[in-house]
C-alpha atoms as a PDB file:
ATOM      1  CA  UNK A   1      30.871   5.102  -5.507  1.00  0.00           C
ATOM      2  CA  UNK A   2      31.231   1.547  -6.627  1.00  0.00           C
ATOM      3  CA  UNK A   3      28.747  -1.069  -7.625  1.00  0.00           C
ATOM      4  CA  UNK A   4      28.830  -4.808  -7.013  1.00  0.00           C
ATOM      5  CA  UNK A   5      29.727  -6.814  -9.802  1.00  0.00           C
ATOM      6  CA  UNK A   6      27.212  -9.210  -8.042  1.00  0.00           C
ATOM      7  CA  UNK A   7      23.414  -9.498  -8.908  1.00  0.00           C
ATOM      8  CA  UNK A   8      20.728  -9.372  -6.272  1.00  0.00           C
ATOM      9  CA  UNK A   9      18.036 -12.073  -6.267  1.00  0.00           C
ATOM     10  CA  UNK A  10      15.362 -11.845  -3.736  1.00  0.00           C
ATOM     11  CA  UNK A  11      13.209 -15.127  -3.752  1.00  0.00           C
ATOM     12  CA  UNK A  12       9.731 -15.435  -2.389  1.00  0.00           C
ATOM     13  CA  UNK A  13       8.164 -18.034  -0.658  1.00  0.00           C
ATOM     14  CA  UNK A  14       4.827 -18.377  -0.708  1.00  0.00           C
ATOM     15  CA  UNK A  15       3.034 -16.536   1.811  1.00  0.00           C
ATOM     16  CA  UNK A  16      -0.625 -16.764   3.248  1.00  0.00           C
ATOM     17  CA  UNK A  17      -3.159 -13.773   2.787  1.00  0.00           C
ATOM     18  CA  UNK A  18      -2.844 -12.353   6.919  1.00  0.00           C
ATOM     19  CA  UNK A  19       0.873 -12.699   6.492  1.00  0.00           C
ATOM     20  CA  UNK A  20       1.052 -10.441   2.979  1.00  0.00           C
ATOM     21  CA  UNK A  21      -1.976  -8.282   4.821  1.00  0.00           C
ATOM     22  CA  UNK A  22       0.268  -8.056   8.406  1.00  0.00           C
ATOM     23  CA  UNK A  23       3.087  -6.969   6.115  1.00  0.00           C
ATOM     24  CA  UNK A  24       1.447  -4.567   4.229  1.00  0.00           C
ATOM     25  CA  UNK A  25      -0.023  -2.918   7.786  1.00  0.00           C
ATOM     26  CA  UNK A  26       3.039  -2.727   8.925  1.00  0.00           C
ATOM     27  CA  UNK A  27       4.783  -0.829   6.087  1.00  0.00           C
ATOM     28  CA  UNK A  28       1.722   1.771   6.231  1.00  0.00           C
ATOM     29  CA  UNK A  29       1.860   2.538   9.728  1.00  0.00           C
ATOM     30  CA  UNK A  30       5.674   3.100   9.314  1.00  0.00           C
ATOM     31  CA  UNK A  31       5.187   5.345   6.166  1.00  0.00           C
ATOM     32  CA  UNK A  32       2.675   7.110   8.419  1.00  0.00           C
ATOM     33  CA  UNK A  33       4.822   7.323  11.362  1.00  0.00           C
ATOM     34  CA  UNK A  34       7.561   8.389   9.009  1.00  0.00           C
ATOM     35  CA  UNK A  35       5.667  11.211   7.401  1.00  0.00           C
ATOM     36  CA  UNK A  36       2.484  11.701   8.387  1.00  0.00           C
ATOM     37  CA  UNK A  37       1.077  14.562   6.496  1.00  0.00           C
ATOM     38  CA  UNK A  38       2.269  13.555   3.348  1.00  0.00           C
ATOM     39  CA  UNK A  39       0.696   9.860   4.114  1.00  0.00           C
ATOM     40  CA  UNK A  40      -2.163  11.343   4.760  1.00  0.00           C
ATOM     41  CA  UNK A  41      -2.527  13.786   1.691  1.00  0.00           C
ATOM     42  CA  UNK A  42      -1.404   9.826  -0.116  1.00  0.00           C
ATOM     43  CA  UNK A  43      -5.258   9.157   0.235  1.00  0.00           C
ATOM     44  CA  UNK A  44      -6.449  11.179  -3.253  1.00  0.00           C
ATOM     45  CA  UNK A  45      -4.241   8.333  -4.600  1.00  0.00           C
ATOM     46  CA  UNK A  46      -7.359   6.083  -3.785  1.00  0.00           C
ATOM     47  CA  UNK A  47      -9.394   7.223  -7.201  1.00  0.00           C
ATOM     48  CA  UNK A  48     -10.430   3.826  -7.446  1.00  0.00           C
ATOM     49  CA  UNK A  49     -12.479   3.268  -4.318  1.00  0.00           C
ATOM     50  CA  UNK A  50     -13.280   6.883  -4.132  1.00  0.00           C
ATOM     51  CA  UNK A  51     -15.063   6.778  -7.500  1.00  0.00           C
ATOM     52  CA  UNK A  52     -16.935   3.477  -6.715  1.00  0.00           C
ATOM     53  CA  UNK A  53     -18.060   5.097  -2.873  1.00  0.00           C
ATOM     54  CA  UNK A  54     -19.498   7.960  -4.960  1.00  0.00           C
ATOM     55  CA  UNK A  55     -21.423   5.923  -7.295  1.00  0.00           C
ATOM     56  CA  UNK A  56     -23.032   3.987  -4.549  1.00  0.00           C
ATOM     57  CA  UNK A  57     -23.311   7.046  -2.690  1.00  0.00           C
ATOM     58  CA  UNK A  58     -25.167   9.018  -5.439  1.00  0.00           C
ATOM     59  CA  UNK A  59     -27.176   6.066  -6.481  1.00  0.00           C
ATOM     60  CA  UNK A  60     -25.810   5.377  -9.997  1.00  0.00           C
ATOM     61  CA  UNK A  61     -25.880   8.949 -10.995  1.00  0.00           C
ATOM     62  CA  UNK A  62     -25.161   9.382 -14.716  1.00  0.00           C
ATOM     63  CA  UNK A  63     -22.660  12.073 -13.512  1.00  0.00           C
ATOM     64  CA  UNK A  64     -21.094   9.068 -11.230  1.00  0.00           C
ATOM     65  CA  UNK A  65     -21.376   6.406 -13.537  1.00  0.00           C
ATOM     66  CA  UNK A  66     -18.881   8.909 -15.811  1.00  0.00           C
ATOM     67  CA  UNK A  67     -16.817   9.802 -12.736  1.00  0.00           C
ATOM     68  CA  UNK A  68     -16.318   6.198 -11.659  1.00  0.00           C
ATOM     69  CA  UNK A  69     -16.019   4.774 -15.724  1.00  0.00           C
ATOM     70  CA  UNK A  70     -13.489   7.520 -16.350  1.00  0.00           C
ATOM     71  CA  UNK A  71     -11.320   7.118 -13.149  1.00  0.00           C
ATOM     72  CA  UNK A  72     -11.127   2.807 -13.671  1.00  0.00           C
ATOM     73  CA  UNK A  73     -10.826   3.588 -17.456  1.00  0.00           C
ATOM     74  CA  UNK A  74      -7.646   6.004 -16.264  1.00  0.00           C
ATOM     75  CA  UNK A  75      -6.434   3.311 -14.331  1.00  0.00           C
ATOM     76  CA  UNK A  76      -6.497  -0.025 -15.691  1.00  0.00           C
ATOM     77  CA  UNK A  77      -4.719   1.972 -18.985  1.00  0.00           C
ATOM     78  CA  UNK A  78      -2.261   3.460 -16.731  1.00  0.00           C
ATOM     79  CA  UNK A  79      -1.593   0.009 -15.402  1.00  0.00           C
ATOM     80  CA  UNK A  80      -2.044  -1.990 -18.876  1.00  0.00           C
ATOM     81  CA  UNK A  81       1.025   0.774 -20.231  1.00  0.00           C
ATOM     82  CA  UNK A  82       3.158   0.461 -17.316  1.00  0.00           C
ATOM     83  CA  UNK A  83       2.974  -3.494 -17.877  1.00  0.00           C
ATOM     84  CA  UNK A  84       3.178  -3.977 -21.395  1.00  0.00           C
ATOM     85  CA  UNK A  85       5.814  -1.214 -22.455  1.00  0.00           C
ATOM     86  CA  UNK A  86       7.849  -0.837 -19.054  1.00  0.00           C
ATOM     87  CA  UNK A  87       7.718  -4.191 -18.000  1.00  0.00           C
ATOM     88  CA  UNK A  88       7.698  -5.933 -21.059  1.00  0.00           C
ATOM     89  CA  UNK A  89       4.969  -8.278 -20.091  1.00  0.00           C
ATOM     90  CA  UNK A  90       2.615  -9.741 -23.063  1.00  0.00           C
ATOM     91  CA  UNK A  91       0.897 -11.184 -20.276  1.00  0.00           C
ATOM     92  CA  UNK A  92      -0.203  -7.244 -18.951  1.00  0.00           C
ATOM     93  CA  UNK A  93      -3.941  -7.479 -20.302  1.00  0.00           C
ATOM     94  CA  UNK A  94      -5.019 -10.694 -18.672  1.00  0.00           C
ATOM     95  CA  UNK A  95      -4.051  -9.521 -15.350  1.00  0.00           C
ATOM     96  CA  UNK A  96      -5.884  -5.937 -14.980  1.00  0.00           C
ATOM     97  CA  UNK A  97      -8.990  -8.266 -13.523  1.00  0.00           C
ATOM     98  CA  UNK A  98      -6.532  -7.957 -10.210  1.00  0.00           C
ATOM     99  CA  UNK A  99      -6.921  -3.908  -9.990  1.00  0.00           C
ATOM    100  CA  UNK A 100      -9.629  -3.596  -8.059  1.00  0.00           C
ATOM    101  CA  UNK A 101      -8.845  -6.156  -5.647  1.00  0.00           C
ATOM    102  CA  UNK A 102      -5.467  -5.232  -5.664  1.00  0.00           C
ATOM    103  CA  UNK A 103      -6.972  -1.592  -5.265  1.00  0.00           C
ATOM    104  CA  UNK A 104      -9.353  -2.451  -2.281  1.00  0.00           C
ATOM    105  CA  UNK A 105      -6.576  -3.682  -0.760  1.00  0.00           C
ATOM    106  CA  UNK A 106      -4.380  -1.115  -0.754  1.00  0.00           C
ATOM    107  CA  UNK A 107      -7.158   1.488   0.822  1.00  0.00           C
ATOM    108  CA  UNK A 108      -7.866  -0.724   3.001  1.00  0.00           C
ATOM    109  CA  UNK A 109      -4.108  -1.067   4.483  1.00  0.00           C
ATOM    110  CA  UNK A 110      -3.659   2.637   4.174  1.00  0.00           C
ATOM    111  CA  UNK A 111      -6.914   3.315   6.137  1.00  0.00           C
ATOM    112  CA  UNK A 112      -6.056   0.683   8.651  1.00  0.00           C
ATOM    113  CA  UNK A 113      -2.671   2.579   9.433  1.00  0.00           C
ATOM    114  CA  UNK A 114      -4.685   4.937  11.004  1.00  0.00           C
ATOM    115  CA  UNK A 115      -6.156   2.436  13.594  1.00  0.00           C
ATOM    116  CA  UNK A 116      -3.252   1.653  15.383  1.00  0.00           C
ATOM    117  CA  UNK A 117       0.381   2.021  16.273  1.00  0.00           C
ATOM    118  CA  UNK A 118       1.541  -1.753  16.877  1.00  0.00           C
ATOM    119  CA  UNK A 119       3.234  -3.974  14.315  1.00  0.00           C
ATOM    120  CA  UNK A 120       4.529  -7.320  14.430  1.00  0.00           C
ATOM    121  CA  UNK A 121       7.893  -8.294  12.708  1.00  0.00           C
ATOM    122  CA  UNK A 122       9.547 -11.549  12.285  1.00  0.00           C
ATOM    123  CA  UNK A 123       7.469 -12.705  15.052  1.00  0.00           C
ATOM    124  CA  UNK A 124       7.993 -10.100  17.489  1.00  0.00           C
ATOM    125  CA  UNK A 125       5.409  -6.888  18.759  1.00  0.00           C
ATOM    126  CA  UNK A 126       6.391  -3.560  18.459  1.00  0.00           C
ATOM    127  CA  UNK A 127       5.053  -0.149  19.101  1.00  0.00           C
ATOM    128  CA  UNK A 128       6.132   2.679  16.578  1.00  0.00           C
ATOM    129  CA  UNK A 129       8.137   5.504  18.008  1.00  0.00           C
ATOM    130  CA  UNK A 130       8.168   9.420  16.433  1.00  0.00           C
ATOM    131  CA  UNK A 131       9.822   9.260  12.952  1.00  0.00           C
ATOM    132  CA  UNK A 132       8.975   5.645  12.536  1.00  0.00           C
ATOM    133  CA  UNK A 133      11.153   3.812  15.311  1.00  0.00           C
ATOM    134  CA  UNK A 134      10.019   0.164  16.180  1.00  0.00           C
ATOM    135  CA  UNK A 135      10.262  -0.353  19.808  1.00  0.00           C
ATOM    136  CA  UNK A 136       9.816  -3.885  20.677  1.00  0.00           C
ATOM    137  CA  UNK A 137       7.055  -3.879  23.547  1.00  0.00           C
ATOM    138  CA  UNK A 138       7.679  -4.839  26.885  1.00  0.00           C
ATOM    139  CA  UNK A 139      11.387  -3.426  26.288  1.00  0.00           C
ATOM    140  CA  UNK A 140      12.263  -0.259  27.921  1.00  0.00           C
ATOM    141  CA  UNK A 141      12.496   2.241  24.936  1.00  0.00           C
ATOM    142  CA  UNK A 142      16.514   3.641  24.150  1.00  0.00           C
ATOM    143  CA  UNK A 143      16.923   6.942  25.135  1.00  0.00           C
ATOM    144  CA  UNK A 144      18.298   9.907  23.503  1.00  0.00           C
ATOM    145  CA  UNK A 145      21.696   9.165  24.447  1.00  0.00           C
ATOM    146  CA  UNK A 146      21.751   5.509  23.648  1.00  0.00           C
ATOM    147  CA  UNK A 147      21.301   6.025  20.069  1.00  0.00           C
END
């Protein structure tokens, strides 16, 4: 095995919320399509949102209040190690205001990659094919043999 003696560098442009959302819908519904059980089981990864639904749910229950304290507590030091000692980022502590948004957001792609089996990439429409296939619609889809 050999590695380049060349670095990667992947620049961004800046992108507008439905295009970062559209992206992120796509990638879930071809991890889902990829491995769907597994995706599915994915969901406990949620704790956020699941602790917050079960503090509205049980009306600000001491017992939820704990659940849903201890869970975001859990989290936002998870995140605020991962930043500061992993990354190296002094900067780690003033962003953990973007959790839960960042959080919502996530559940809300993974539950959306339930609702559908269409993507669009670069423009185009596709449907998604066992093991995670993109078949561009209105194009006939390859067949065994063709591949």
């Amino acid at each position: 095995m050999f590695l380049s003696d060349y670095p990667v560098a992947c620049v961004l442009g800046r992108s507008r919320f439905n295009e970062v959302f559209e992206r992120l819908v796509r990638w879930t519904r071809t991890n889902r399509a990829s491995r769907p059980i597994g995706y599915l089981l994915s969901g406990i990864s949620h704790g956020t949102i699941f602790s917050l639904l079960l503090l509205v749910l049980d009306r600000f229950s001491h017992l939820a209040l704990v659940a849903a304290t201890v869970t975001i507590g859990i989290r936002a030091a998870a995140a605020y190690v991962v930043g500061r000692f992993v990354l190296n980022s002094r900067r780690a502590a003033t962003h953990l205001w973007l959790l839960l948004p960042g959080d919502m957001l996530s559940f809300a792609t993974w539950a959306l990659s339930f609702a559908g089996r269409q993507v669009r990439w670069r423009g185009t429409r596709y449907r998604i094919a066992a093991g995670g296939r993109l078949v561009e619609l209105g194009g006939a889809e390859p067949s065994v043999k063709s591949r």
